[in-house]
PDB file of N, CA and C in Angstrom:
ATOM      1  N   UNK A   1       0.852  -1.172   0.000  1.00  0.00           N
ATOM      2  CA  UNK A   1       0.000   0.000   0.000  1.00  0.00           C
ATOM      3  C   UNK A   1       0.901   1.241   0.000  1.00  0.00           C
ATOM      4  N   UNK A   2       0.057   1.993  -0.900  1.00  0.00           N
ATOM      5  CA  UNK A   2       1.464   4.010  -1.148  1.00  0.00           C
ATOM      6  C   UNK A   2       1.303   4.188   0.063  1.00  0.00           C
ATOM      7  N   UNK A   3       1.857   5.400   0.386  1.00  0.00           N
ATOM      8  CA  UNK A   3       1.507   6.489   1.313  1.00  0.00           C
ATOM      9  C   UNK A   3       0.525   7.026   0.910  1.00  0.00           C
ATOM     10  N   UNK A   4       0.236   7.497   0.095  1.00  0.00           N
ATOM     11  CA  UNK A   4      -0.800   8.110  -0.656  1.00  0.00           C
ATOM     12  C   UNK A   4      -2.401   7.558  -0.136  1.00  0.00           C
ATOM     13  N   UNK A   5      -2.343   6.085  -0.539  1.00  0.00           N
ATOM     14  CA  UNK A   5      -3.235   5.283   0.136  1.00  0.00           C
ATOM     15  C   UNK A   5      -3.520   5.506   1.571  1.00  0.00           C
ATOM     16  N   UNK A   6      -2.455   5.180   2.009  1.00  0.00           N
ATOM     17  CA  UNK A   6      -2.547   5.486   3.467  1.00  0.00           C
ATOM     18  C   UNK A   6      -3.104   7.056   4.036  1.00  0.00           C
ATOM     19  N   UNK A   7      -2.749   8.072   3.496  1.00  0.00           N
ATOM     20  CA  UNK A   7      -3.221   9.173   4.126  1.00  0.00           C
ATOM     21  C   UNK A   7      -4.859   9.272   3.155  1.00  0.00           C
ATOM     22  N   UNK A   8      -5.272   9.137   2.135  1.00  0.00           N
ATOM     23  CA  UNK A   8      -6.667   8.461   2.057  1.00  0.00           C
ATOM     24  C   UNK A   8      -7.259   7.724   2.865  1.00  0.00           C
ATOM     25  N   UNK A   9      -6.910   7.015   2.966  1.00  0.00           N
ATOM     26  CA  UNK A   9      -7.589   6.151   4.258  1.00  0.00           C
ATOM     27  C   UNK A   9      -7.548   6.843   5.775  1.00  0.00           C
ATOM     28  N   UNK A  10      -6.525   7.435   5.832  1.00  0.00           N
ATOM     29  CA  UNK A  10      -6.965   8.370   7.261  1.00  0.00           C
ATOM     30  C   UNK A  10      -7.612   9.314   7.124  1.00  0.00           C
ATOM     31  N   UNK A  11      -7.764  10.177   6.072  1.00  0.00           N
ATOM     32  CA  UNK A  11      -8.325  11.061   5.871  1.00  0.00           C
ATOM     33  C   UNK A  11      -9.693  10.738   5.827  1.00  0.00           C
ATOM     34  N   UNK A  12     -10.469   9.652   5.047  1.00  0.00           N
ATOM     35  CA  UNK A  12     -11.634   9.340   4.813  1.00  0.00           C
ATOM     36  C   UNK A  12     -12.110   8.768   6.385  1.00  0.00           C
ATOM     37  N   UNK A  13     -11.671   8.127   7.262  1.00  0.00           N
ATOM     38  CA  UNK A  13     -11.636   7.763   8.726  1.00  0.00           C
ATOM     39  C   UNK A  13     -11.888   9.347   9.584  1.00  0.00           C
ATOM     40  N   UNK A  14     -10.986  10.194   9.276  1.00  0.00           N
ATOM     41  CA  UNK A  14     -11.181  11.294   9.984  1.00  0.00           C
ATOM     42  C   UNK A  14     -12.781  11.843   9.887  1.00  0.00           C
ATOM     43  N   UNK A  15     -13.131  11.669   8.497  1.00  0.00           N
ATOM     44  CA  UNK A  15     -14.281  12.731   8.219  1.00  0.00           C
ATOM     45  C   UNK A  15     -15.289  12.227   8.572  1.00  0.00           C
ATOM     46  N   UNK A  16     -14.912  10.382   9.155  1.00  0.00           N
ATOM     47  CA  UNK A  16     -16.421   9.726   9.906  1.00  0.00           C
ATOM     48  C   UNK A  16     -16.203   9.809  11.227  1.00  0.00           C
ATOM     49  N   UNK A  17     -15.037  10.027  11.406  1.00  0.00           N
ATOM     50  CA  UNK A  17     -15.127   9.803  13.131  1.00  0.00           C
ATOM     51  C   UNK A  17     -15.649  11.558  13.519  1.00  0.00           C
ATOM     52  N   UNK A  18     -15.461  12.239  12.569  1.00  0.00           N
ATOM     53  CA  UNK A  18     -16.148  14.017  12.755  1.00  0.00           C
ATOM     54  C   UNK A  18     -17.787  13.774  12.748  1.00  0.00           C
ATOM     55  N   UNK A  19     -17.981  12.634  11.804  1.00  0.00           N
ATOM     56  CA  UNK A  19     -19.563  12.610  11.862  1.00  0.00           C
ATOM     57  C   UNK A  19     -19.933  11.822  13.039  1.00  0.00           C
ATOM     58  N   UNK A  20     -19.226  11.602  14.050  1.00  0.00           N
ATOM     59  CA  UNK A  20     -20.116  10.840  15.402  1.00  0.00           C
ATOM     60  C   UNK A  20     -19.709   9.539  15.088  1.00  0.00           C
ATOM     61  N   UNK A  21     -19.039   8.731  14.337  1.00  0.00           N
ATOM     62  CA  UNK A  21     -19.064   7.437  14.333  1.00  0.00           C
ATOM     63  C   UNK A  21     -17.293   6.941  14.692  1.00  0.00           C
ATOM     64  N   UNK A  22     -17.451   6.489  16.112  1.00  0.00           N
ATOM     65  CA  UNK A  22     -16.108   6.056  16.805  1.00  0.00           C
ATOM     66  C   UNK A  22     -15.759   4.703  16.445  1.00  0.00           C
ATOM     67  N   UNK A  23     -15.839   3.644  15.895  1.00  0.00           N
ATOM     68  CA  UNK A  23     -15.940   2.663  15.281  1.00  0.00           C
ATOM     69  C   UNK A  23     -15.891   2.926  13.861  1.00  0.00           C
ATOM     70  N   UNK A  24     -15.083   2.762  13.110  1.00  0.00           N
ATOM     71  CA  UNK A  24     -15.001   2.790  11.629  1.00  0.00           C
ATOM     72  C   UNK A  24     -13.518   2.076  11.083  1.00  0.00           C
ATOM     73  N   UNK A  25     -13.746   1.841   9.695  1.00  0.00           N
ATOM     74  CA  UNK A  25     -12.991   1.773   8.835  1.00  0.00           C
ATOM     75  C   UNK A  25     -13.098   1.540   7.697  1.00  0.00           C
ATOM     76  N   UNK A  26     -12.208   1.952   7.028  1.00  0.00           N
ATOM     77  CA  UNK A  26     -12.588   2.423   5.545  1.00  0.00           C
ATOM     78  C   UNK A  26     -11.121   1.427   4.665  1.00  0.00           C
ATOM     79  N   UNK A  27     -11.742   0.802   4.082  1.00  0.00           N
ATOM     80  CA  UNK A  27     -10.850  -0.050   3.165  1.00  0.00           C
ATOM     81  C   UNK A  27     -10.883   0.299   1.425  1.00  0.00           C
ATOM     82  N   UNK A  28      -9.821   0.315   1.118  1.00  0.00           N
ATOM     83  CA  UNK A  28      -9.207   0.813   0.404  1.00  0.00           C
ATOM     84  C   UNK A  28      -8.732  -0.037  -0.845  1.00  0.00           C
ATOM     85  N   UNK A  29     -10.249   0.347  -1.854  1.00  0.00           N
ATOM     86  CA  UNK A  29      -9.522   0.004  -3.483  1.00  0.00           C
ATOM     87  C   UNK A  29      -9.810   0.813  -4.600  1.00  0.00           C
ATOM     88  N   UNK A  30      -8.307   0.948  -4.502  1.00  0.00           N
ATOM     89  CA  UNK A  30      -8.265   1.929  -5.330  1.00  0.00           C
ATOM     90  C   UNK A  30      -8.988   2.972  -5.421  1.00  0.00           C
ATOM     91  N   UNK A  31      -9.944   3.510  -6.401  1.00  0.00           N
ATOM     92  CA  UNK A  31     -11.015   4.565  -6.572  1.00  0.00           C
ATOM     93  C   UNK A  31     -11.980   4.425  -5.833  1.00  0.00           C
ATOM     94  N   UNK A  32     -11.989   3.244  -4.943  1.00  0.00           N
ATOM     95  CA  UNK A  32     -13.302   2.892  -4.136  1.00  0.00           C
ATOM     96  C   UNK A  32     -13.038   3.208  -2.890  1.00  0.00           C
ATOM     97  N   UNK A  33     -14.107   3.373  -1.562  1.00  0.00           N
ATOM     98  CA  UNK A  33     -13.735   3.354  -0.823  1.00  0.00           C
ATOM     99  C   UNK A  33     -14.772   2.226   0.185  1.00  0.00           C
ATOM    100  N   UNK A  34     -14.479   1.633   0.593  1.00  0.00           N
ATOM    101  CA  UNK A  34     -15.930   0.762   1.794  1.00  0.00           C
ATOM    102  C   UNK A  34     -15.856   0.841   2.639  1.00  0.00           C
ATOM    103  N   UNK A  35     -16.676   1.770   3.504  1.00  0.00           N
ATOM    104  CA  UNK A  35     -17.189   1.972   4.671  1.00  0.00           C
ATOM    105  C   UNK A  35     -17.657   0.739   5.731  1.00  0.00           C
ATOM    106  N   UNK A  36     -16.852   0.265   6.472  1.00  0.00           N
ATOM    107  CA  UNK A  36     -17.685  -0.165   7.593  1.00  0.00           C
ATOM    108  C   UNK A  36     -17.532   0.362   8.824  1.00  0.00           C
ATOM    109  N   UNK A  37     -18.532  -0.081   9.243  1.00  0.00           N
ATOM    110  CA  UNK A  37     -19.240   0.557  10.662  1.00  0.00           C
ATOM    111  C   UNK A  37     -20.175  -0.301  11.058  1.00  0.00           C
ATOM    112  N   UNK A  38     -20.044  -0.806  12.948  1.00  0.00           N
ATOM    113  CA  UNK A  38     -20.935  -1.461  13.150  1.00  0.00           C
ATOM    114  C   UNK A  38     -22.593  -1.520  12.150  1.00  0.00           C
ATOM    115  N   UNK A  39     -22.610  -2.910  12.555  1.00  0.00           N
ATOM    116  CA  UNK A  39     -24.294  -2.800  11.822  1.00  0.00           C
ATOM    117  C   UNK A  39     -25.082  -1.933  12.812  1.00  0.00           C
ATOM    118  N   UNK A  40     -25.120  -1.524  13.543  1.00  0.00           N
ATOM    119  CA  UNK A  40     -26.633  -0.778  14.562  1.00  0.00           C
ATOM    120  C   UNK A  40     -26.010   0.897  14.428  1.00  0.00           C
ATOM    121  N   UNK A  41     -24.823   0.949  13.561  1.00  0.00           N
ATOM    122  CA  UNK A  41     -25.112   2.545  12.924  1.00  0.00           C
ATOM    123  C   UNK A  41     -24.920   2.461  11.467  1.00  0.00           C
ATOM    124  N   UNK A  42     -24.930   1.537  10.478  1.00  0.00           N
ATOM    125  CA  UNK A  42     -25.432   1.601   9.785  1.00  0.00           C
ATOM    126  C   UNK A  42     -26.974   2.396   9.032  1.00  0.00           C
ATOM    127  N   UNK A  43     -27.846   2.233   9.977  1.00  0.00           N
ATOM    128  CA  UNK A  43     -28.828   3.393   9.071  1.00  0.00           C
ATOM    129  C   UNK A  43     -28.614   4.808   9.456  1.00  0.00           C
ATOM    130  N   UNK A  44     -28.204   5.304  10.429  1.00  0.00           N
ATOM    131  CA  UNK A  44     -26.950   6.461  10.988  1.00  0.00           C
ATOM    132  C   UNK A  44     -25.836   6.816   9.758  1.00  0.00           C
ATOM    133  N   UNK A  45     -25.301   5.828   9.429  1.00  0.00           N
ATOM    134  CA  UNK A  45     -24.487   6.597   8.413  1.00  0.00           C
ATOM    135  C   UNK A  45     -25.179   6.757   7.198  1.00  0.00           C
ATOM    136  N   UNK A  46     -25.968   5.938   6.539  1.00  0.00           N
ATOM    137  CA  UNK A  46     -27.058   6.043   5.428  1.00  0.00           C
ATOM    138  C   UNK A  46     -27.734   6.443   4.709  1.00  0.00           C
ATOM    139  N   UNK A  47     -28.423   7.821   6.476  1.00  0.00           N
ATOM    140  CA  UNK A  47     -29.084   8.666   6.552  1.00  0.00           C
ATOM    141  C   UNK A  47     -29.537   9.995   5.101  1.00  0.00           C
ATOM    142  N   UNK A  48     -30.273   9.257   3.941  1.00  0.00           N
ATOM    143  CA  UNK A  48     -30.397  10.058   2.736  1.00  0.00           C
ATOM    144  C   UNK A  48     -30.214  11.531   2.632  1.00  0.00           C
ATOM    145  N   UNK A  49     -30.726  11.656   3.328  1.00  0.00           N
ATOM    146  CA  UNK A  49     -31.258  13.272   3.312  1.00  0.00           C
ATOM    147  C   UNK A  49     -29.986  14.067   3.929  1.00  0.00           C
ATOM    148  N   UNK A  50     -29.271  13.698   5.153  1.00  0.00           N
ATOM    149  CA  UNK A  50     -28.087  14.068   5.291  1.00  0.00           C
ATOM    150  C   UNK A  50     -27.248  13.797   5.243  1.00  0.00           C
ATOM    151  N   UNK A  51     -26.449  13.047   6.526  1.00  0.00           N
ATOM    152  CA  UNK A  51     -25.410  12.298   6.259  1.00  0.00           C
ATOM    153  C   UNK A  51     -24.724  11.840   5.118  1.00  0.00           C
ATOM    154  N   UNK A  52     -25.441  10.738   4.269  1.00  0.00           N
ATOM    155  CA  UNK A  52     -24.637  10.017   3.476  1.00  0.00           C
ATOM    156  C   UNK A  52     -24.288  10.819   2.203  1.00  0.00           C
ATOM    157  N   UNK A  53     -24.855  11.755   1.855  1.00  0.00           N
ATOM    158  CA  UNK A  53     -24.292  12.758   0.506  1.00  0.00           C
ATOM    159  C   UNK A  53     -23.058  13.707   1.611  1.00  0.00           C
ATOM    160  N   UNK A  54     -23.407  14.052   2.279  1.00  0.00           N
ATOM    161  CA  UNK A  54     -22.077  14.889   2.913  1.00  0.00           C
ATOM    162  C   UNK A  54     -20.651  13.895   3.122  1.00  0.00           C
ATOM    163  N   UNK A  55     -21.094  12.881   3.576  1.00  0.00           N
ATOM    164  CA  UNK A  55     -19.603  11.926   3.781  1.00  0.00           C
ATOM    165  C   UNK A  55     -19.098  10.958   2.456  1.00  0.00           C
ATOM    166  N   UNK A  56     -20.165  11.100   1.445  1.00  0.00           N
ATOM    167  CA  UNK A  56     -19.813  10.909   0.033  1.00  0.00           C
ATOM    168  C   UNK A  56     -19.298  11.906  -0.715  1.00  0.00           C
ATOM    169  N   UNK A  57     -19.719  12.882  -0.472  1.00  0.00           N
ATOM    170  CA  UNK A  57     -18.847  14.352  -1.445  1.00  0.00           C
ATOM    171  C   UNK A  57     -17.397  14.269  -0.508  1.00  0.00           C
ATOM    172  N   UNK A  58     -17.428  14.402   0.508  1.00  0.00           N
ATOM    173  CA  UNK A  58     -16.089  14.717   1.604  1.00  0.00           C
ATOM    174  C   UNK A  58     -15.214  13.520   0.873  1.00  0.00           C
ATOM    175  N   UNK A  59     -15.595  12.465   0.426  1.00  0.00           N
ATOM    176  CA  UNK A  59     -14.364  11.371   0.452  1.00  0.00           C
ATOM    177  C   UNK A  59     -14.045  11.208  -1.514  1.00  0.00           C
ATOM    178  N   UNK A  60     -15.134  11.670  -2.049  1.00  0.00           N
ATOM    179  CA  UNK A  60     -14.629  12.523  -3.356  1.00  0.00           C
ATOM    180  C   UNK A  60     -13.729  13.469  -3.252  1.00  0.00           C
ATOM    181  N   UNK A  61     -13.904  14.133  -2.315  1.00  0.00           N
ATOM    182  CA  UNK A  61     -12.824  15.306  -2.692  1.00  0.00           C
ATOM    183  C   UNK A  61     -11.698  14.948  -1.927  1.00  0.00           C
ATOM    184  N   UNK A  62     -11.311  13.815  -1.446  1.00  0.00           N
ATOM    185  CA  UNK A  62      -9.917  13.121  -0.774  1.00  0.00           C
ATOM    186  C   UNK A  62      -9.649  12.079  -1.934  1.00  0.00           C
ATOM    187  N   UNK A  63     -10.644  11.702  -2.820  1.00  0.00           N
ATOM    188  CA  UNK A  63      -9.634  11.301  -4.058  1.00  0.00           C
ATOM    189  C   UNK A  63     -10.429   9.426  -4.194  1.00  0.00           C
ATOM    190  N   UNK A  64     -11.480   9.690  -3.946  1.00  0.00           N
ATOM    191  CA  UNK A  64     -12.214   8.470  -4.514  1.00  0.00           C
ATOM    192  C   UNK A  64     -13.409   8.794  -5.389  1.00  0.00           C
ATOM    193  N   UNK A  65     -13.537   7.756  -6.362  1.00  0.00           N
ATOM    194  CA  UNK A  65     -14.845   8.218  -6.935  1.00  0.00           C
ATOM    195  C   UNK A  65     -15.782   7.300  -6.699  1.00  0.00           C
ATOM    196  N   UNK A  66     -15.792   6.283  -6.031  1.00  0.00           N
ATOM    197  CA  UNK A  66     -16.711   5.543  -5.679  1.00  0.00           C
ATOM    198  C   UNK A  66     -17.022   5.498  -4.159  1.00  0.00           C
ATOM    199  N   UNK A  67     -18.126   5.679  -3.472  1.00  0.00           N
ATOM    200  CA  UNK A  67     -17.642   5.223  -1.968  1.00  0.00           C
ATOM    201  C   UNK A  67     -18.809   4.138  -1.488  1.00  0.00           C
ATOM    202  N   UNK A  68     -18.960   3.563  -0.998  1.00  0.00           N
ATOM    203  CA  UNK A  68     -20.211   2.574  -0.677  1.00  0.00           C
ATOM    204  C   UNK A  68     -20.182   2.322   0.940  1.00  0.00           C
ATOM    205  N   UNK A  69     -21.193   2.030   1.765  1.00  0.00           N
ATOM    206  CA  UNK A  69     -21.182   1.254   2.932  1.00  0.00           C
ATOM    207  C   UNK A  69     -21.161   0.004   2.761  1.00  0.00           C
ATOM    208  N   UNK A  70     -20.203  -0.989   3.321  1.00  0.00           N
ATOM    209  CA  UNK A  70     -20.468  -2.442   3.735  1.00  0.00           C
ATOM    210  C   UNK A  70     -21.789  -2.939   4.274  1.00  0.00           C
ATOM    211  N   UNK A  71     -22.612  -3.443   4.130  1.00  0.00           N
ATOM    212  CA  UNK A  71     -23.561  -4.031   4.483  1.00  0.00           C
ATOM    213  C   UNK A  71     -23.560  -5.097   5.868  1.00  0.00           C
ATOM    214  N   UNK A  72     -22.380  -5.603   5.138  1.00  0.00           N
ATOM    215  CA  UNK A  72     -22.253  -6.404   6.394  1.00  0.00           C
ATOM    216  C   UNK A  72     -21.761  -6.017   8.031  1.00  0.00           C
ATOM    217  N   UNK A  73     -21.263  -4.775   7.656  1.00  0.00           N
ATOM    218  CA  UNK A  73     -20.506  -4.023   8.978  1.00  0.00           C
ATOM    219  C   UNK A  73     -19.515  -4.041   9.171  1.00  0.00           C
ATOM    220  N   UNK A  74     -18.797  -3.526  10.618  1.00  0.00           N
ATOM    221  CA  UNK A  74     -17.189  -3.527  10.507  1.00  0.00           C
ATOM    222  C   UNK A  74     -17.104  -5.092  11.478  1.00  0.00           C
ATOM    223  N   UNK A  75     -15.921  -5.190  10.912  1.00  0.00           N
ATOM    224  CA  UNK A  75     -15.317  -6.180  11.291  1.00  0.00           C
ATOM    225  C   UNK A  75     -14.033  -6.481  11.227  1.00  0.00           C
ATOM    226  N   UNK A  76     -13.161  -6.331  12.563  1.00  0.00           N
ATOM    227  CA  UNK A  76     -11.989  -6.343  12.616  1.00  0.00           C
ATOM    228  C   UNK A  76     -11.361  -7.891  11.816  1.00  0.00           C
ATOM    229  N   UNK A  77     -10.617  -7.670  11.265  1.00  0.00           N
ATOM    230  CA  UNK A  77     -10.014  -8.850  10.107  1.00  0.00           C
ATOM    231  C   UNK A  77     -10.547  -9.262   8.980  1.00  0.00           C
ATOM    232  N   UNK A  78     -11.078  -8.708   8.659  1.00  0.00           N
ATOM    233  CA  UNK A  78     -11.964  -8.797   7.124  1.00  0.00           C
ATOM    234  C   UNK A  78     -11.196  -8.642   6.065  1.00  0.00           C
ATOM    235  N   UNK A  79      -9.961  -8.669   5.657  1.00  0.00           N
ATOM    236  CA  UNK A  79      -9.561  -8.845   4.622  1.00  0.00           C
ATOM    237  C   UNK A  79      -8.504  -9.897   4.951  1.00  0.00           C
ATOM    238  N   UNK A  80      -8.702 -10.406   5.842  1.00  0.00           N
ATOM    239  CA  UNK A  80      -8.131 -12.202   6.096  1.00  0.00           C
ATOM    240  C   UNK A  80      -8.695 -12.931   5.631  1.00  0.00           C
ATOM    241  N   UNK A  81     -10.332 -12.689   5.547  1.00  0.00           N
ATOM    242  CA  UNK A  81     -11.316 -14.025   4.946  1.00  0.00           C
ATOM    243  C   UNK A  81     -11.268 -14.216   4.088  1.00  0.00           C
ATOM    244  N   UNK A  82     -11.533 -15.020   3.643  1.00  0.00           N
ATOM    245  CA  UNK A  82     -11.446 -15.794   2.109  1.00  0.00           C
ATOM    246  C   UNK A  82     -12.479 -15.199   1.031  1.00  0.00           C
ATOM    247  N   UNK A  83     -12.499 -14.609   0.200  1.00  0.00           N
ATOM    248  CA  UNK A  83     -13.809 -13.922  -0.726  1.00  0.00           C
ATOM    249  C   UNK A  83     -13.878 -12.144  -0.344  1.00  0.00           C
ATOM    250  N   UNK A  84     -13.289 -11.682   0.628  1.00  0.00           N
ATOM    251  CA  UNK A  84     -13.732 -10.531   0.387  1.00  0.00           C
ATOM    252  C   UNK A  84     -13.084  -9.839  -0.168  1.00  0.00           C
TER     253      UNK A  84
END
């Protein structure tokens, strides 16, 4: 992983832990970014009308063009498992 990557990824972490969410992480491909966050703030981050266009423009302008929430939630070691 660049540096580059790396300060993307903190940067995109920073702008959720500003939105109230102390639990996060944001994994990193390439132009993408995937959000997880426990499942029980999941519809918290989601939130149409606010939230989720503000923390989608914020992580466009740190240099992704895709960003999505995980569905499944966060989960420490998730890119150990097999398929993801």
């Amino acid at each position: 992983m660049t540096l580059e990557a790396l300060s993307q990824i903190e940067h995109a972490e920073t702008v959720l832990h500003t939105e109230g969410f102390s639990i996060v992480r944001v994994r990193h491909y390439g132009q993408e970014a995937r959000i997880e966050v426990p499942l029980d703030d999941l519809p918290r981050l989601q939130a149409v009308f606010e939230r989720w266009p503000r923390v989608v423009n914020q992580l466009r302008q740190i240099g992704y063009d895709r960003v999505i929430a995980d569905p499944r939630g966060f989960k420490s070691g998730r890119l150990n498992e097999k398929g993801s």
